[in-house]
Protein backbone atom coordinates (compact mmCIF):
# COMPACT_ATOMS: atom_id res chain seq x y z
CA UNK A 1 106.52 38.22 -109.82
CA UNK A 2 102.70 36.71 -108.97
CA UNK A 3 101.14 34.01 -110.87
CA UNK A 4 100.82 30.68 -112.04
CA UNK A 5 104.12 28.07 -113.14
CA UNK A 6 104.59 28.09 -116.13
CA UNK A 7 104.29 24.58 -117.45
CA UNK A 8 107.44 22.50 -118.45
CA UNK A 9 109.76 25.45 -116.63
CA UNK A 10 111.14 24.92 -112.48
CA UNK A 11 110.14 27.34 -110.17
CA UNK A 12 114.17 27.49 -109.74
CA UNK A 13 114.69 28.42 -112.91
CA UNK A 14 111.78 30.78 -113.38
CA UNK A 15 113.18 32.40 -109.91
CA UNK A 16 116.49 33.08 -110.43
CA UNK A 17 115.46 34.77 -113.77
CA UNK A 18 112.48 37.26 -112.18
CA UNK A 19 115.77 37.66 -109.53
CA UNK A 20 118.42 39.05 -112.58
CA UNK A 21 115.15 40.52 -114.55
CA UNK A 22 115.01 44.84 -113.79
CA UNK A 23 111.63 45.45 -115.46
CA UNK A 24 108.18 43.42 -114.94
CA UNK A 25 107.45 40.09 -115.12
CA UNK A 26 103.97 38.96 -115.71
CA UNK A 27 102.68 35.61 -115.77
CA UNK A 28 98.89 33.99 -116.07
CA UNK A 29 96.86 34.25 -112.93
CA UNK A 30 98.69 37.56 -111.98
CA UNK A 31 96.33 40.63 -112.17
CA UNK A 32 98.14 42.19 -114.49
CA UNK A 33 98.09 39.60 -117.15
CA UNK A 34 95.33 40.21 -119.28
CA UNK A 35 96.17 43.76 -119.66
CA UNK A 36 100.09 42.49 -120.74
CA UNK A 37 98.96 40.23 -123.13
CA UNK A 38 96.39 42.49 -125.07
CA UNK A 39 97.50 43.51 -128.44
CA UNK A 40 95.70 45.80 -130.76
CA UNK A 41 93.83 44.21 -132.87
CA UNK A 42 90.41 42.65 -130.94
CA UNK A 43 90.67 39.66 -133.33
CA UNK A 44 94.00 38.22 -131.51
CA UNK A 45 93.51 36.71 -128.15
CA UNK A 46 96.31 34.59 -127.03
CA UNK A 47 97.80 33.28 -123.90
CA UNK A 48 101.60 33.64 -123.55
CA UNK A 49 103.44 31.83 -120.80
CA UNK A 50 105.18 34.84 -119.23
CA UNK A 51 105.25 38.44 -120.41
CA UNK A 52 108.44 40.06 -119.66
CA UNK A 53 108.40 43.60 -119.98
CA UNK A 54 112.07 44.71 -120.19
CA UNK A 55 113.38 47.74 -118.34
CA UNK A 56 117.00 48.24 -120.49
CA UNK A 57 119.03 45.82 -123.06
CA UNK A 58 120.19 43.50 -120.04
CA UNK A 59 116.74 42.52 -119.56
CA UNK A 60 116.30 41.52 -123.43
CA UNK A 61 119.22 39.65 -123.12
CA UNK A 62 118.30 37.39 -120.34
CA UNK A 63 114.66 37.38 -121.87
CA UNK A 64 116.10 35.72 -124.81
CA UNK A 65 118.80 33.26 -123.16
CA UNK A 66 115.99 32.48 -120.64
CA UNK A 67 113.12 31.41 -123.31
CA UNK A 68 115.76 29.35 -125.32
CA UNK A 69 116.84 27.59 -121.69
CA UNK A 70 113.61 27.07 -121.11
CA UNK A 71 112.51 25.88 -125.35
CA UNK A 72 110.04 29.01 -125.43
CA UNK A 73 108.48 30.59 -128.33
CA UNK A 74 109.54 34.15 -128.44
CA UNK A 75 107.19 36.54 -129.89
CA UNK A 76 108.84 40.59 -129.66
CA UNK A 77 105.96 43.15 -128.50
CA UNK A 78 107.13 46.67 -129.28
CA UNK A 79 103.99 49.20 -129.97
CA UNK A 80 101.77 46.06 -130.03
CA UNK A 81 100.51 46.89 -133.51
CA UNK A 82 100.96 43.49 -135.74
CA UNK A 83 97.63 43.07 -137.44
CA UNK A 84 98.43 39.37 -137.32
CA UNK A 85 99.11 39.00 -134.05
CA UNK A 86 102.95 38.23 -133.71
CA UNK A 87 103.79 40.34 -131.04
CA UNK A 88 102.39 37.98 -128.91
CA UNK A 89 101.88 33.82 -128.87
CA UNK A 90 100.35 31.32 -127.19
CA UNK A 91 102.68 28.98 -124.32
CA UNK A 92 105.53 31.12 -125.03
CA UNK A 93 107.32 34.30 -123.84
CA UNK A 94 106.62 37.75 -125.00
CA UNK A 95 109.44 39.98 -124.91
CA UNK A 96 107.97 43.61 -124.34
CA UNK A 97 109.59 46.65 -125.03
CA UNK A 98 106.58 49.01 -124.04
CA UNK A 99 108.47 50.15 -120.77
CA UNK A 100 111.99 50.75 -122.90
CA UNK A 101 110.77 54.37 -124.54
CA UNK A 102 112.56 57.48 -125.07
CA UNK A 103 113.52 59.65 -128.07
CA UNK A 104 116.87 61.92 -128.06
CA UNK A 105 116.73 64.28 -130.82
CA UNK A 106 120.19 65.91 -132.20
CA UNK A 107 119.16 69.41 -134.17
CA UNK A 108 122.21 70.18 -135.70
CA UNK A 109 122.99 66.74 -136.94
CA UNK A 110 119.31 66.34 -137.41
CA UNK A 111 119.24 62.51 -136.20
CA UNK A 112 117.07 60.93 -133.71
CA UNK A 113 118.12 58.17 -131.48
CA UNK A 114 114.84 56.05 -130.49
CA UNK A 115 114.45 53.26 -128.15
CA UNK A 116 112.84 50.03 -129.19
CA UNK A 117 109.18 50.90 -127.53
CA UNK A 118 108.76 54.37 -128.62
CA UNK A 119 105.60 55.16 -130.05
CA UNK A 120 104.91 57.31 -133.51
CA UNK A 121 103.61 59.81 -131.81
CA UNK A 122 106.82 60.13 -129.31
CA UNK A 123 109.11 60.42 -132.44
CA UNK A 124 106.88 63.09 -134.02
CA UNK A 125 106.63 65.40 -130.75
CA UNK A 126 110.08 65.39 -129.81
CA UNK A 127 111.47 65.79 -134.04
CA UNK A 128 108.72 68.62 -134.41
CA UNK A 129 110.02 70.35 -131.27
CA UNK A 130 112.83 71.81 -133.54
CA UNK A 131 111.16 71.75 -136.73
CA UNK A 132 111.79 68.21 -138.21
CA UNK A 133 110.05 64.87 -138.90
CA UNK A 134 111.02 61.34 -139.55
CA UNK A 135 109.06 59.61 -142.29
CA UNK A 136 106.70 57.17 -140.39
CA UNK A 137 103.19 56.25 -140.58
CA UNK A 138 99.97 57.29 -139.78
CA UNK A 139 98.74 55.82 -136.26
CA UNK A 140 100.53 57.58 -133.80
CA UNK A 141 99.95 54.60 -131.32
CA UNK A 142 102.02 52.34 -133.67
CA UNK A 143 105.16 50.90 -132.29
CA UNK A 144 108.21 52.86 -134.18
CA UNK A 145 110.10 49.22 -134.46
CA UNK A 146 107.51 47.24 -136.07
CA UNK A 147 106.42 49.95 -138.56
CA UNK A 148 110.39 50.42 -139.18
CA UNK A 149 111.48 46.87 -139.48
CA UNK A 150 109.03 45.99 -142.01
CA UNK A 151 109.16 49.58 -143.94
CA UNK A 152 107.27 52.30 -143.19
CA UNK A 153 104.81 54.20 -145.23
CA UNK A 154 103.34 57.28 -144.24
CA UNK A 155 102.63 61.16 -145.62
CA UNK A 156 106.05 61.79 -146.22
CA UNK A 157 107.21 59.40 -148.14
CA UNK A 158 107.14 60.48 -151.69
CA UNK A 159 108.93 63.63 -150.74
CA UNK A 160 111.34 61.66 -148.11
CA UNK A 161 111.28 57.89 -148.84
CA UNK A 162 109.98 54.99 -146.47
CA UNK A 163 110.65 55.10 -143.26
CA UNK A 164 113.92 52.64 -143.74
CA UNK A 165 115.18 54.66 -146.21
CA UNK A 166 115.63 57.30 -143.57
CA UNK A 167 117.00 54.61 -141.38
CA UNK A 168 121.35 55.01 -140.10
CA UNK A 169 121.56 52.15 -137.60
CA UNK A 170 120.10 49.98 -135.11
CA UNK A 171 121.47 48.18 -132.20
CA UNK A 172 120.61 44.89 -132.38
CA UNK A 173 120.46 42.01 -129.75
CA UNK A 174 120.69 38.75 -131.42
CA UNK A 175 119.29 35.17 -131.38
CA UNK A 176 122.95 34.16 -128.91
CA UNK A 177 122.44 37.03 -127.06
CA UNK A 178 125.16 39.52 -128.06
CA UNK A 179 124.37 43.05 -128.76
CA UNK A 180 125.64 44.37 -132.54
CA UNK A 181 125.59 47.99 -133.71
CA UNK A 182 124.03 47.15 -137.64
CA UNK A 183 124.87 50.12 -140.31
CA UNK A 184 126.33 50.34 -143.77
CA UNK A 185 129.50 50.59 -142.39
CA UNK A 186 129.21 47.89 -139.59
CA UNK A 187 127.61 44.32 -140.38
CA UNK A 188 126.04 45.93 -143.93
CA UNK A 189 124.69 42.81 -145.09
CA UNK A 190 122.67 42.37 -142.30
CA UNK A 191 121.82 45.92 -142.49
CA UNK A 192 120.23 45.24 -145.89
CA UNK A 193 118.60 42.58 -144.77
CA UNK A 194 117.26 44.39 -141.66
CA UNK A 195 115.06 47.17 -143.78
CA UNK A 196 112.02 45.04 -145.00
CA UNK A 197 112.44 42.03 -143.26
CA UNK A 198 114.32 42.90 -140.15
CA UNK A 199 111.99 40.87 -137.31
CA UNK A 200 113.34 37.95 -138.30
CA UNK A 201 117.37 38.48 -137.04
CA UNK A 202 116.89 39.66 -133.49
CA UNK A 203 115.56 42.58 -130.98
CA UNK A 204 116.24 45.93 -131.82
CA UNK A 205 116.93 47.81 -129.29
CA UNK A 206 117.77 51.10 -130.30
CA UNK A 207 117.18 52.91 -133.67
CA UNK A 208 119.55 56.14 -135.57
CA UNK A 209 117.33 57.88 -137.89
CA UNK A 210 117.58 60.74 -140.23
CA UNK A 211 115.23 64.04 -139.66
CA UNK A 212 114.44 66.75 -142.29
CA UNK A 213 112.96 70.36 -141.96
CA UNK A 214 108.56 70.02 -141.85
CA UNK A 215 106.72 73.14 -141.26
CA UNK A 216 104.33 73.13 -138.01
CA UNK A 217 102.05 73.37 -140.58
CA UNK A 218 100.61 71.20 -143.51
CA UNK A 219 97.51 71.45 -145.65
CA UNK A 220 95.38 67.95 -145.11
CA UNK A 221 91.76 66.76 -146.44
CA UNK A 222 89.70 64.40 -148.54
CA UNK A 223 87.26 65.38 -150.89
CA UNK A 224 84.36 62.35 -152.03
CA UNK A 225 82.52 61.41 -155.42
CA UNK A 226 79.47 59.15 -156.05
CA UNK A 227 81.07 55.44 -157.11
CA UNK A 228 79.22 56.58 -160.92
CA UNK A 229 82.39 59.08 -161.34
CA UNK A 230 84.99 56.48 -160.15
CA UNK A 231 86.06 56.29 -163.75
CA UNK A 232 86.27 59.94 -164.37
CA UNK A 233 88.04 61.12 -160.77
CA UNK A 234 90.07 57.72 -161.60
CA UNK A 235 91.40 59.53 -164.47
CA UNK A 236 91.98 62.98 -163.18
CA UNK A 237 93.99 61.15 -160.47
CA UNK A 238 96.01 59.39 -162.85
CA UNK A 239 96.89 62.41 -164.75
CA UNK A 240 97.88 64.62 -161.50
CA UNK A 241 100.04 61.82 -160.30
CA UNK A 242 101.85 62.59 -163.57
CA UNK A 243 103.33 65.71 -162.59
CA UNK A 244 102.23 66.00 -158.55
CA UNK A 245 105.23 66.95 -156.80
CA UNK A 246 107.10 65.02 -154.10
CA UNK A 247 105.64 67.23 -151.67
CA UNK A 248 102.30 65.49 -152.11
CA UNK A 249 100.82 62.35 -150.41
CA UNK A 250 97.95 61.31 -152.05
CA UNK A 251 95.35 58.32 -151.73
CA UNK A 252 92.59 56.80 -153.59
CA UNK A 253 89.82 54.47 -151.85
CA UNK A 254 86.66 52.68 -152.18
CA UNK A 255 84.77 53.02 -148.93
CA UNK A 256 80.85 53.60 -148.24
CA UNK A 257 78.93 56.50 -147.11
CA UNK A 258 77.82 56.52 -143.71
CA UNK A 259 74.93 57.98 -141.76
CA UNK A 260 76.73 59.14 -138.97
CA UNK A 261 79.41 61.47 -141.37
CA UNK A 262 77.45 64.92 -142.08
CA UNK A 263 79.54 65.30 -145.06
CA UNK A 264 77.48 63.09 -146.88
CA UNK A 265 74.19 63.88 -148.41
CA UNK A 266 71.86 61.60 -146.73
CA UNK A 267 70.60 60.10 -149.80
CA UNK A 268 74.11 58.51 -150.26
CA UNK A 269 73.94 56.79 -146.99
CA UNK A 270 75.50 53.03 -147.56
CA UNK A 271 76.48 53.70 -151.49
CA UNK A 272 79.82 53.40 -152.21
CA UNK A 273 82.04 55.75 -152.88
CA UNK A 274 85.23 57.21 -153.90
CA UNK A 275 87.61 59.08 -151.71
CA UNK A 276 91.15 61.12 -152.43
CA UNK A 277 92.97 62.17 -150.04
CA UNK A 278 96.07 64.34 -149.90
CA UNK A 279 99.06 65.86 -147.47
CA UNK A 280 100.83 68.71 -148.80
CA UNK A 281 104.01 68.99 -146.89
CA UNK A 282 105.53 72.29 -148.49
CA UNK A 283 104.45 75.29 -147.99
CA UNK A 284 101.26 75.72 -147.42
CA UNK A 285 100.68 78.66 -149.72
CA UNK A 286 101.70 76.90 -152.78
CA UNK A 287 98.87 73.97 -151.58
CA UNK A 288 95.79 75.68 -153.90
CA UNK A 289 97.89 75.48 -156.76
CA UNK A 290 99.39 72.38 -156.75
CA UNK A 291 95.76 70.80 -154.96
CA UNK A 292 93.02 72.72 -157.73
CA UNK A 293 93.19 69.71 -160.17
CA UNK A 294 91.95 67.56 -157.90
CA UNK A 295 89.61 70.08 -155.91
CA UNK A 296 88.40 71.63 -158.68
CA UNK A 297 86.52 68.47 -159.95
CA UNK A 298 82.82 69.17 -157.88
CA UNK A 299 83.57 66.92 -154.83
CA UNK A 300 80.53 65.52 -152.76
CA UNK A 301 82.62 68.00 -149.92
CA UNK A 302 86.21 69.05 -149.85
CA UNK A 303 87.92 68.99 -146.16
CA UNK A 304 91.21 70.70 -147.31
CA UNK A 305 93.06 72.85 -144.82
CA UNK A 306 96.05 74.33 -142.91
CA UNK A 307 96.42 72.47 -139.73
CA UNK A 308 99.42 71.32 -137.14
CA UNK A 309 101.47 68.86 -138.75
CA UNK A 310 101.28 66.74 -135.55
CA UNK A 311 97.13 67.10 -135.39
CA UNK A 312 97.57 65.46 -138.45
CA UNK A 313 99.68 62.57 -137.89
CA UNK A 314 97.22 61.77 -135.02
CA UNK A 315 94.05 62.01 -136.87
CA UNK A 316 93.37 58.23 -137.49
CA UNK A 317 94.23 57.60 -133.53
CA UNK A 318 90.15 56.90 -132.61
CA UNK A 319 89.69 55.57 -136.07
CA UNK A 320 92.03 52.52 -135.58
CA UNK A 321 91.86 52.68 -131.89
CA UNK A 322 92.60 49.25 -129.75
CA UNK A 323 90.21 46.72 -129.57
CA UNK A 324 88.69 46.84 -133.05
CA UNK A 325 88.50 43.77 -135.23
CA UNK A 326 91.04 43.86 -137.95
CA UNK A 327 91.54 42.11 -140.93
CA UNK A 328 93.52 43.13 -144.50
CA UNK A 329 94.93 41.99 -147.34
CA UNK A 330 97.59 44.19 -149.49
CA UNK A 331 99.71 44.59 -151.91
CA UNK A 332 101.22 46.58 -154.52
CA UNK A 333 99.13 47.56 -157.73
CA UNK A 334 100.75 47.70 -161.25
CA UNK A 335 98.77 50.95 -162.35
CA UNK A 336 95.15 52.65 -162.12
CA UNK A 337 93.26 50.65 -164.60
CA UNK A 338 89.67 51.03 -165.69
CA UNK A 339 89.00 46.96 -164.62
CA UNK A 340 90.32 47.85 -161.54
CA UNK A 341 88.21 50.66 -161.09
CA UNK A 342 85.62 48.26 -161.81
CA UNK A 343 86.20 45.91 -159.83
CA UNK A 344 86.96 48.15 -156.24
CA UNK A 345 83.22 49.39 -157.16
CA UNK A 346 82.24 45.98 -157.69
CA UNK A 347 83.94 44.69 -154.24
CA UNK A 348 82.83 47.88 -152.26
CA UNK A 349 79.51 47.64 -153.13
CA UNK A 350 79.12 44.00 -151.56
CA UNK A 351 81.28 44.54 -148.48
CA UNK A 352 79.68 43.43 -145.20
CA UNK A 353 80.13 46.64 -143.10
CA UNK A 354 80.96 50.47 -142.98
CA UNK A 355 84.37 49.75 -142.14
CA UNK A 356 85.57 48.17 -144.95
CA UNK A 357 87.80 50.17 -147.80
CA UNK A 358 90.03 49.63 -150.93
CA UNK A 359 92.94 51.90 -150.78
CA UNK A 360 95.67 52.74 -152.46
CA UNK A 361 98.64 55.14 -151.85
CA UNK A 362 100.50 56.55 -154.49
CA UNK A 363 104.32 56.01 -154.29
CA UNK A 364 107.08 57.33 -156.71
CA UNK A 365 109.15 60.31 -155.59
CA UNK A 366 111.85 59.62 -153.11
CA UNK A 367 110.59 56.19 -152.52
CA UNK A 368 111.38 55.55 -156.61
CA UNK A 369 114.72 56.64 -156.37
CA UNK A 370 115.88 53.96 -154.38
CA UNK A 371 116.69 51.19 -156.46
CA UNK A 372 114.86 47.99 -155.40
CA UNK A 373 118.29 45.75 -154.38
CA UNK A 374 119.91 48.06 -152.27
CA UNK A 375 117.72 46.55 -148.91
CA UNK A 376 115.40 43.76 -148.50
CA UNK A 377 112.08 45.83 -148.87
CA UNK A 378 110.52 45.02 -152.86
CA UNK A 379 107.59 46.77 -153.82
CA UNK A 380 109.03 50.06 -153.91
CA UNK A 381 108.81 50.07 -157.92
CA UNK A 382 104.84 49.79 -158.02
CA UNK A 383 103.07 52.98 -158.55
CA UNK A 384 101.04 52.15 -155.50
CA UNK A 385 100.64 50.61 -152.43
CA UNK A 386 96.68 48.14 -152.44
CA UNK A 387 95.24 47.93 -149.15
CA UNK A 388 91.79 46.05 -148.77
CA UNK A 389 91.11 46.55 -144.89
CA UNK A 390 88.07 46.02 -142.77
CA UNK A 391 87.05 46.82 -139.57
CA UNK A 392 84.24 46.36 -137.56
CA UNK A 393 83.21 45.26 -133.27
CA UNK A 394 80.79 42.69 -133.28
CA UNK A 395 83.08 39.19 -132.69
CA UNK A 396 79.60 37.42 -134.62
CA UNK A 397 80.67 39.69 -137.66
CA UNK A 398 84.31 37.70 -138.21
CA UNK A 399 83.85 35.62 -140.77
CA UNK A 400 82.09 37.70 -143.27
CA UNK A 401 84.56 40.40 -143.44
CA UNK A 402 87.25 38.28 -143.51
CA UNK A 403 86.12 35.77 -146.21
CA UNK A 404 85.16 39.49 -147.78
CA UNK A 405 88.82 40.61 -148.11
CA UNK A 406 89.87 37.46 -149.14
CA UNK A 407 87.88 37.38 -152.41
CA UNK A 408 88.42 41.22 -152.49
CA UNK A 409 91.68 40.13 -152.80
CA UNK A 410 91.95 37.25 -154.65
CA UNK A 411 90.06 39.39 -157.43
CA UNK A 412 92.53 42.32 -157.81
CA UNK A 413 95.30 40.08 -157.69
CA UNK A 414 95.30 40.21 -161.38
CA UNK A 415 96.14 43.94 -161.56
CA UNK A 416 98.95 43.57 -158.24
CA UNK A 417 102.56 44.28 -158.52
CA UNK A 418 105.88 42.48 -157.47
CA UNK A 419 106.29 41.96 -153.59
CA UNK A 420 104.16 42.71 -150.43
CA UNK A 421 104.51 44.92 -147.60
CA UNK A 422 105.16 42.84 -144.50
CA UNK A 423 103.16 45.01 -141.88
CA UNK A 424 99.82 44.11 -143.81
CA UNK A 425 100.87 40.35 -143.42
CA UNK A 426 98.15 38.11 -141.52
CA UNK A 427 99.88 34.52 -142.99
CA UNK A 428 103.63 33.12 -142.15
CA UNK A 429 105.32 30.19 -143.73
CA UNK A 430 108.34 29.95 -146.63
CA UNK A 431 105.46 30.38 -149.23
CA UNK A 432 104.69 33.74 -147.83
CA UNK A 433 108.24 35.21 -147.59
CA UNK A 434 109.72 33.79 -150.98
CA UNK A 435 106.78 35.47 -152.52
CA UNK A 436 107.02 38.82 -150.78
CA UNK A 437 110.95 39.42 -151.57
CA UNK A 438 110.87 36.90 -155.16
CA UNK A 439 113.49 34.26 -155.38
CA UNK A 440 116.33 36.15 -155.06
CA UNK A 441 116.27 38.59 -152.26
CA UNK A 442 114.46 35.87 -150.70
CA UNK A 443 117.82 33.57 -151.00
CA UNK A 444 119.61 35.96 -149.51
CA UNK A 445 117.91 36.30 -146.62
CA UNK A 446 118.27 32.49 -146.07
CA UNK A 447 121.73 32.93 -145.79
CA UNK A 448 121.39 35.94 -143.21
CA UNK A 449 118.85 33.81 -141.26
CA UNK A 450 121.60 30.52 -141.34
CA UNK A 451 124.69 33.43 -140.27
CA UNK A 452 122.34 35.38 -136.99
CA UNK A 453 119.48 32.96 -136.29
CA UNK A 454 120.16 29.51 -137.13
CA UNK A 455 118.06 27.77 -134.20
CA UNK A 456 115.03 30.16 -136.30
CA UNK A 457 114.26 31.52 -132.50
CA UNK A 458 112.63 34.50 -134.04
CA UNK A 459 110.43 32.58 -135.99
CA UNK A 460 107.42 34.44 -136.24
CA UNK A 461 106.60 37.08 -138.32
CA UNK A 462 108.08 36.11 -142.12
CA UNK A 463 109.60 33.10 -140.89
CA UNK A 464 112.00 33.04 -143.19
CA UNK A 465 113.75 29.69 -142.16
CA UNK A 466 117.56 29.30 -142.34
């Protein structure tokens, strides 16, 4: 343990705790540090205090009994993903998890047991090793507890749910220190309350999930139109959503042509446009079929085929690699409407870089047959999940596409659902929360906060205050 004192904290009591601690401990000055406090998005740079990087569950237990000791912030660093920042802090502690990885997969029970710094990517090799997936997202760098906690979306969720529908137990250290095992059958309250809001109750530690069978193989692509036939693919989408089958992910985005994509015709170059995507989990000789509505429509270029399922799930790896300046707003959008249409070409069209896009997601399915109170996750009843993203490398850049996705934002808002999903959050405070889980869930939650956390040590994140 090299590096400065941390200010307000004894060297005696910052001893004997690097003395009990089994993994790392990194604090400023130390040559490590700036690589421990890095997070992925380039926009965050803050200093925590000490960076503990924990080896096993004994080390996040005296992480957390230290930091309250010593009246720390605790901010929980799993994958490192939060686009707002809040797996790490300024003057506080971080409590890492990278080091605490692992996946055990059971075949015949088709369960995965997952340790609270496993990575996407870990949880896909290891399930597709015997022919199974968990629903998860996208990024195969993402941190498998901060995608879980707040939800989960990803290409097999209309056929399989979100990722916390999929989701048996977690061990769970709490705000006091004392490790709980959280299911329906043990602690079920705060088992509801853990799927869609569960950073705010304590450190998981340990996650149970459920697998199901996934070909090697899926069929993937995109296919692009000129923004003048937004209206017209709008409407084909609309009416294969109608009868699409679970099997299919599908998307629908705003973005701009760029120079350096050959798929483009040159003359496009910097006009917006409109992208679908789609996943087609089942078999991959049914995908013409069921994919021809969409295909069949004259695309700009059509990037459909068979490839590994686990290419796929790493495909947007370099895309959203670390370091890039992030910034989004979401939500969830009430339908497909023509001023909506309007408006994502209206929005696109003025956006400050190449890296900027409109998406939506299309839910239903599995994720629809959930009903909305039996966890703490509300959204799941929109027909889509809005995402208005942008990213982009020069620091100079910052304020433009922010202030971009904030009126991007502020102008769809009209057209948005019920509830938020908490992953795209950038913003904290009671505000926030109460109007991402509505007055009643949000009540609820209060009283989970006031029963596992009433000193509000995890207060990042939601902050949902007891």
């Amino acid at each position: 343990m090299v590096g400065d004192p941390i200010s307000g904290v004894s060297v005696d009591a910052l001893s004997s705790f690097g003395e009990a601690f089994g993994g790392e401990i990194v604090l400023p000055g130390s040559a490590d540090y700036d690589a421990a406090r890095v997070v992925w998005n380039g926009m965050i740079d803050r200093h925590p205090a000490i960076v503990g990087r924990c080896s096993d569950v004994g080390d996040v237990v005296r992480s957390i009994r230290f930091a309250r000791e010593q009246d720390l912030v605790i901010a929980v660093r799993s994958g490192g993903h939060s686009v707002g920042g809040f797996s790490t802090c300024d003057d506080g502690t971080v409590i890492d998890l990278s080091l605490m990885r692992g996946v055990r997969v059971d075949p015949e029970q088709r369960t995965a047991r997952v340790n609270g710094g496993a990575l996407l990517g870990e949880l896909d090799r290891e399930a597709q090793a015997f022919g199974l997936a968990c629903p998860v997202g996208v990024v195969g760098h993402t941190g498998v507890a901060g995608l879980t906690l707040g939800g989960g979306m990803g290409r097999l969720q209309r056929r399989f749910g979100f990722t916390i529908d999929n989701l048996l137990s977690v061990d769970l250290v709490t705000a006091d220190g004392e490790l709980l095992h959280v299911s329906e059958s043990e602690h079920p309250d705060l088992f509801w309350g853990m799927r869609g809001a569960g950073p705010n109750f304590g450190i998981v530690t340990s996650f149970e999930f459920r697998l199901h069978e996934v070909g090697s193989d899926v069929v993937q692509g995109t296919i692009a139109f000129p923004a003048v036939r937004a209206h017209e693919v709008a409407d084909r989408f609309r009416e294969y959503l109608d009868t699409a089958p679970d099997e299919e992910a599908l998307s629908f985005a705003f973005a701009t042509a760029t120079e350096d994509d050959p798929s483009f015709p040159p003359e496009l170059a910097g006009q917006p446009v409109v992208v679908v995507g789609a996943t087609h989990s089942g078999a991959p000789d049914d995908a013409r079929d069921v994919l021809g509505p969409l295909r069949d429509a004259g695309p700009l270029f059509d990037t459909f085929d068979v490839r590994p399922y686990l290419e796929v799930q790493s495909l947007a790896d370099e895309e959203m690699a670390w370091g890039k300046r992030f910034s989004m707003k979401g939500g969830f959008l009430a339908a497909l409407s023509e001023g909506f249409v309007d408006l994502g070409i209206e929005q696109i069209t003025v956006a400050p870089g190449m890296g900027c896009w409109i998406g939506l997601w299309a839910q239903g399915g599995a994720i629809a047959r959930v009903a909305d109170d039996a966890m703490a996750f509300t959204g799941r009843e929109a027909p889509f999940w809005l995402g208005v993203e942008a990213a982009w490398d020069d620091p100079s850049l910052d304020d433009a596409h922010r202030e971009w996705g904030r009126v991007t934002m502020d102008s769809l808002k009209p057209f948005t659902a019920e509830g938020h999903y908490v992953n795209d959050l950038m913003e904290t405070g009671e505000d926030v929360a109460r109007g991402v889980y509505g007055d009643v869930k949000y009540g609820r939650l209060v009283e989970l906060k006031r029963a596992y956390d009433p000193d509000n040590v995890f207060r990042l994140n939601q902050n949902i205050r007891p």
